[in-house]
C-alpha atoms as a PDB file:
ATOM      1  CA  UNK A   1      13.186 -28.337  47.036  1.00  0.00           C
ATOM      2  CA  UNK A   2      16.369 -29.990  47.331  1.00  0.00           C
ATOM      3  CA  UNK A   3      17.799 -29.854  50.818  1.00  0.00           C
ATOM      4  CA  UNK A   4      21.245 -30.226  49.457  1.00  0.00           C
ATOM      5  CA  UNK A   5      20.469 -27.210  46.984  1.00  0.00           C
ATOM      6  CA  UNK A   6      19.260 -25.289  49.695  1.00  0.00           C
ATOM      7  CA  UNK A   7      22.270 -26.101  52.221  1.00  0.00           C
ATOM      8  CA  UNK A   8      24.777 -24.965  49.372  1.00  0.00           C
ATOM      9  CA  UNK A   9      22.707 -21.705  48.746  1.00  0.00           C
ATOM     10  CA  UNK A  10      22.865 -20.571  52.470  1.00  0.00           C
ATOM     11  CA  UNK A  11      26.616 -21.253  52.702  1.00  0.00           C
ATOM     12  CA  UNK A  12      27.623 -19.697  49.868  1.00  0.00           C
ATOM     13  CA  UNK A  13      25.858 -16.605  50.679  1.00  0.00           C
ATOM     14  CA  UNK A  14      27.526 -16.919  54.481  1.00  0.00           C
ATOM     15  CA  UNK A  15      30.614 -17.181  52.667  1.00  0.00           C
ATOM     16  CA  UNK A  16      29.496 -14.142  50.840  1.00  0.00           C
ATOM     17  CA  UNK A  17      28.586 -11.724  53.726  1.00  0.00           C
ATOM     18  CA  UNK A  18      31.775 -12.689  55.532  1.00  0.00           C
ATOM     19  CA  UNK A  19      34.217 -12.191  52.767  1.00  0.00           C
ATOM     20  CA  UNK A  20      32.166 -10.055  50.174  1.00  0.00           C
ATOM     21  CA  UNK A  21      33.391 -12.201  47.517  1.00  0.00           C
ATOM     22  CA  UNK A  22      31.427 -14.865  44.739  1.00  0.00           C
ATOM     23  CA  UNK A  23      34.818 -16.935  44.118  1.00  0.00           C
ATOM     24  CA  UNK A  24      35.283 -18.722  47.540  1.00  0.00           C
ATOM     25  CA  UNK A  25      36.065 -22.214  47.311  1.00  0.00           C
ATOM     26  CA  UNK A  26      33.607 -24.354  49.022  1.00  0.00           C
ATOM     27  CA  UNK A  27      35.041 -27.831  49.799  1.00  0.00           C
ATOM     28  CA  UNK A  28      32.610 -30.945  50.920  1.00  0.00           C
ATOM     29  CA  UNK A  29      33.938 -33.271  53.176  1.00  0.00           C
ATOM     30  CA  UNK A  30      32.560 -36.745  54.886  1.00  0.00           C
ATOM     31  CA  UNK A  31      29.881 -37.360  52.498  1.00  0.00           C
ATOM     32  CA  UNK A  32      28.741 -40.872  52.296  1.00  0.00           C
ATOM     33  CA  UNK A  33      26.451 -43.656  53.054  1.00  0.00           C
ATOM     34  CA  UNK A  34      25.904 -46.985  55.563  1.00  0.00           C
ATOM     35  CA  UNK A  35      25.767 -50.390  54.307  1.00  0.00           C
ATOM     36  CA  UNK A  36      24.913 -52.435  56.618  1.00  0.00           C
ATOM     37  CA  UNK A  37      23.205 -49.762  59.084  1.00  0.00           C
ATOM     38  CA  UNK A  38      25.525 -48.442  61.635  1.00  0.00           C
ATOM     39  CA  UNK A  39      25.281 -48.801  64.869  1.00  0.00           C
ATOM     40  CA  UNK A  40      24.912 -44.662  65.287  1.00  0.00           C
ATOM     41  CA  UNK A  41      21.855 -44.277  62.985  1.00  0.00           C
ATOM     42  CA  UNK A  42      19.213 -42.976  65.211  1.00  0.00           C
ATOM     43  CA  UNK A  43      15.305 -43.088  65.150  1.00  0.00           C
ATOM     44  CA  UNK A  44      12.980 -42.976  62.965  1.00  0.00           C
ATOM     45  CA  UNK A  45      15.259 -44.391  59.938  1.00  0.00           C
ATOM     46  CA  UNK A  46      16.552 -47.474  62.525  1.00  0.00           C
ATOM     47  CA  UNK A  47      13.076 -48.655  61.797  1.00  0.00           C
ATOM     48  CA  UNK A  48      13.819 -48.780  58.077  1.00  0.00           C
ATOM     49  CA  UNK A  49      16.466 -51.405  56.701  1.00  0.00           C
ATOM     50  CA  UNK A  50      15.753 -50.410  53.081  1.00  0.00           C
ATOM     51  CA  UNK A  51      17.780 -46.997  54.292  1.00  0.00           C
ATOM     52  CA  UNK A  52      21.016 -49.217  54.774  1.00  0.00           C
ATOM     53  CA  UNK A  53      20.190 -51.892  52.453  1.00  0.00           C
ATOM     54  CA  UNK A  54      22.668 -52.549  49.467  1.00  0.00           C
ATOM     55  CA  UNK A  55      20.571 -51.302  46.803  1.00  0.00           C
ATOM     56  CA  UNK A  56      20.293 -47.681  48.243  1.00  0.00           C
ATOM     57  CA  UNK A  57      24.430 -47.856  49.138  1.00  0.00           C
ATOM     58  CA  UNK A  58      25.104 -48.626  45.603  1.00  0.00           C
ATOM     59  CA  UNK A  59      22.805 -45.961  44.313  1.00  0.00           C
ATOM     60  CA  UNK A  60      23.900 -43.369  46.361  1.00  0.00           C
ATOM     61  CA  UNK A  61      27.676 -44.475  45.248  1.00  0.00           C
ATOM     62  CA  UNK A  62      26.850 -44.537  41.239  1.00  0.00           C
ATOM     63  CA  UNK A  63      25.304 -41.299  41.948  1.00  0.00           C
ATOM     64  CA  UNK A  64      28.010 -39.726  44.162  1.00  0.00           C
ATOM     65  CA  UNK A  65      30.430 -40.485  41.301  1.00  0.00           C
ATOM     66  CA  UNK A  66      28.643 -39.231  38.203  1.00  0.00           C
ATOM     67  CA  UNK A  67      27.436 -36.034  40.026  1.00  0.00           C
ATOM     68  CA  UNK A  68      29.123 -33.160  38.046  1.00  0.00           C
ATOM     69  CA  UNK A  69      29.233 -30.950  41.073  1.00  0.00           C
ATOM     70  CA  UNK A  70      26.358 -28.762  39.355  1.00  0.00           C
ATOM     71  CA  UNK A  71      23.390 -27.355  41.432  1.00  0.00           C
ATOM     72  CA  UNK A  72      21.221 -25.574  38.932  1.00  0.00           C
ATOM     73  CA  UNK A  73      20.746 -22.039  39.773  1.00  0.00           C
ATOM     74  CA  UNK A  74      22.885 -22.204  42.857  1.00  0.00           C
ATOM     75  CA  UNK A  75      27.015 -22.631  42.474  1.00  0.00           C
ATOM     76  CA  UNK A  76      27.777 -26.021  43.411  1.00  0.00           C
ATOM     77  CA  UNK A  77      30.709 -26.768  46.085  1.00  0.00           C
ATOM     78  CA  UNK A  78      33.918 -27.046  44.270  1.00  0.00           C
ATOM     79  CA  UNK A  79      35.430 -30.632  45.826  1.00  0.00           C
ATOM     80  CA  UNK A  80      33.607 -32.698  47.515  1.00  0.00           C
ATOM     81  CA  UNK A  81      35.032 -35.955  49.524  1.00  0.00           C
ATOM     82  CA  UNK A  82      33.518 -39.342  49.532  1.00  0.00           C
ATOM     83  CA  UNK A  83      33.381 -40.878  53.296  1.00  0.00           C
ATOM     84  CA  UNK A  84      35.426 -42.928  54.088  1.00  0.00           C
ATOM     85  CA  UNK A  85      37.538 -45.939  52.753  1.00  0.00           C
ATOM     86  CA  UNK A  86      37.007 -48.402  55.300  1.00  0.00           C
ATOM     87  CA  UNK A  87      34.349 -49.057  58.159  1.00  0.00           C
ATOM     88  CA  UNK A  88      35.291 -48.100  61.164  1.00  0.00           C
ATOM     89  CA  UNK A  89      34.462 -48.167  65.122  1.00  0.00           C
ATOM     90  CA  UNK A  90      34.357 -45.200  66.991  1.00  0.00           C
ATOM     91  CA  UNK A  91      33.509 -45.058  71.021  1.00  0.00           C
ATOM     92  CA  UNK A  92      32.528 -48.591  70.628  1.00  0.00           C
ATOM     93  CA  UNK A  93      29.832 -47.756  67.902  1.00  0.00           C
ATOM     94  CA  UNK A  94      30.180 -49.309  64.418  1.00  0.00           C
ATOM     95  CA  UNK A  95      29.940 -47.179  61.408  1.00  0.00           C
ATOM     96  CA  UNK A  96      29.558 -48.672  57.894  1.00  0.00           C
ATOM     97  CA  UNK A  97      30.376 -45.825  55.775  1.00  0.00           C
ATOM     98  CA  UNK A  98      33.298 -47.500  54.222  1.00  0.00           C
ATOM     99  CA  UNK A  99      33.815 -48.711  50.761  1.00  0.00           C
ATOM    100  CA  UNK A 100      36.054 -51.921  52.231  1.00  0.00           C
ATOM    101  CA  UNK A 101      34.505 -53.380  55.167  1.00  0.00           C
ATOM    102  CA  UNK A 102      37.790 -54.103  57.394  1.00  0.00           C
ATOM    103  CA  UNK A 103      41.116 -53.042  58.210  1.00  0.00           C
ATOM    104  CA  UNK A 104      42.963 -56.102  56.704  1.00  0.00           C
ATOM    105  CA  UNK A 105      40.527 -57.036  53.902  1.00  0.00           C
ATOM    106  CA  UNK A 106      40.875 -56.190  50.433  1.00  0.00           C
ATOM    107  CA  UNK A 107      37.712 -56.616  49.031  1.00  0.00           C
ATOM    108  CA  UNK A 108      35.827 -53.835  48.039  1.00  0.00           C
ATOM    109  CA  UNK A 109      31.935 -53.812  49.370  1.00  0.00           C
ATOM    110  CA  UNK A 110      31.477 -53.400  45.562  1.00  0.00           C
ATOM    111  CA  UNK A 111      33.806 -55.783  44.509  1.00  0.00           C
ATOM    112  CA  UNK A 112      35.591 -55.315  41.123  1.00  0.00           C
ATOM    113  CA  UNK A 113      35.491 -58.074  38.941  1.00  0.00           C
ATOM    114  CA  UNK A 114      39.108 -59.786  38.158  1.00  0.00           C
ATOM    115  CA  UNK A 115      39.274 -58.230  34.434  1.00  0.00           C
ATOM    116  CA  UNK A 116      40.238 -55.102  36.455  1.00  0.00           C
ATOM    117  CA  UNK A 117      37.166 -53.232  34.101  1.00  0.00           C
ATOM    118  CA  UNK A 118      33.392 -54.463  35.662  1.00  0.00           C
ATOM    119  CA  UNK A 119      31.998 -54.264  38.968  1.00  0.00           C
ATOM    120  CA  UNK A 120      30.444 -57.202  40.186  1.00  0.00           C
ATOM    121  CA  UNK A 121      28.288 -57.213  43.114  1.00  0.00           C
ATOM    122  CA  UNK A 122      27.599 -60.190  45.462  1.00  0.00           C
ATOM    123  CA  UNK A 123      25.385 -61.964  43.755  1.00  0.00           C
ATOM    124  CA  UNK A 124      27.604 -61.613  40.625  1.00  0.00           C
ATOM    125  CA  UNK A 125      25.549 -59.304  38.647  1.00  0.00           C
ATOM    126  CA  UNK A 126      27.688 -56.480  36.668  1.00  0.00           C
ATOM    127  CA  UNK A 127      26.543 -53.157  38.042  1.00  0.00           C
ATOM    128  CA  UNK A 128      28.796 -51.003  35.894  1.00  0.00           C
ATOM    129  CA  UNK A 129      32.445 -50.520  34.652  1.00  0.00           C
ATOM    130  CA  UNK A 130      35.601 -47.788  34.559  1.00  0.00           C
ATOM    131  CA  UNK A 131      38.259 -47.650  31.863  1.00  0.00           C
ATOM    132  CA  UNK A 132      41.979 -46.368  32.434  1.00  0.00           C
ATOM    133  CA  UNK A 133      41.040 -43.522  31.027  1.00  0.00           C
ATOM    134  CA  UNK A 134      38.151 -42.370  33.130  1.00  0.00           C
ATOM    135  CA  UNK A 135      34.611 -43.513  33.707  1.00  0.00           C
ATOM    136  CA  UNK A 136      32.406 -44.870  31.296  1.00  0.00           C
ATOM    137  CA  UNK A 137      28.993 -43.370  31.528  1.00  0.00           C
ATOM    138  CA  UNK A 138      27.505 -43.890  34.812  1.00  0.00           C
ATOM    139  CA  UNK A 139      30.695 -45.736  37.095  1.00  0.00           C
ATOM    140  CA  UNK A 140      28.027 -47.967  38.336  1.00  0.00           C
ATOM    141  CA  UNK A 141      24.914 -48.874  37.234  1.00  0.00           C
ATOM    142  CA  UNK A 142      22.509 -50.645  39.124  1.00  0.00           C
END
């Protein structure tokens, strides 16, 4: 089963023995993923650079962004926040989460291409698109 799923069903029924209720709001914050590995990822996924490699960041991006918030059976959270804009260091340990790589730089990690509608990655392949008026399909596809 899904750990996610399962997470969501135990704190919605906390929620529900504290306040007796089935319409709390359940908000999901600092949800993201490393590319390149940070510097706080601990053993055994250290071992594995596919875990922080670009392919899995951009999947678990394009996936992040087309998830409708559903969980099956269970009721999904209600708002859940992507982590974080830029990469940061904390205590002296780097953290990659970011979608921009530096204060100062402008460049998105999953750069936009410069018709302001297709994401272009760095080897200048599309990997998906976004209109004014929402997303189109899948935000990214890889």
């Amino acid at each position: 089963q899904c750990l996610t799923k399962s997470m969501l069903g135990a704190m919605r029924e906390r929620m529900h023995s504290v306040t007796n209720r089935t319409d709390d709001l359940l908000w999901i914050g600092e949800t993201g993923w490393s590319h390149p590995m940070s510097s706080t990822l601990s053993m055994p996924m250290r071992n594995c650079t596919e875990f922080s490699s670009r392919p899995v960041y951009e999947t678990y991006y394009k996936n992040f962004l087309s998830w409708d918030l559903q969980m099956g059976d269970v009721r999904g959270p209600d708002h859940v926040f992507y982590f974080t804009m830029r990469d940061s260091v904390n205590f002296g340990m780097e953290e990659h989460f970011g979608l921009i790589g530096q204060c100062g730089e402008t460049k998105c990690k999953l750069q936009k291409a410069s018709d302001t509608t297709s994401w272009i990655n760095e080897d200048n392949m599309m990997i998906g698109s976004r209109s004014r008026a929402g997303l189109l399909g899948n935000d990214l596809v890889v």
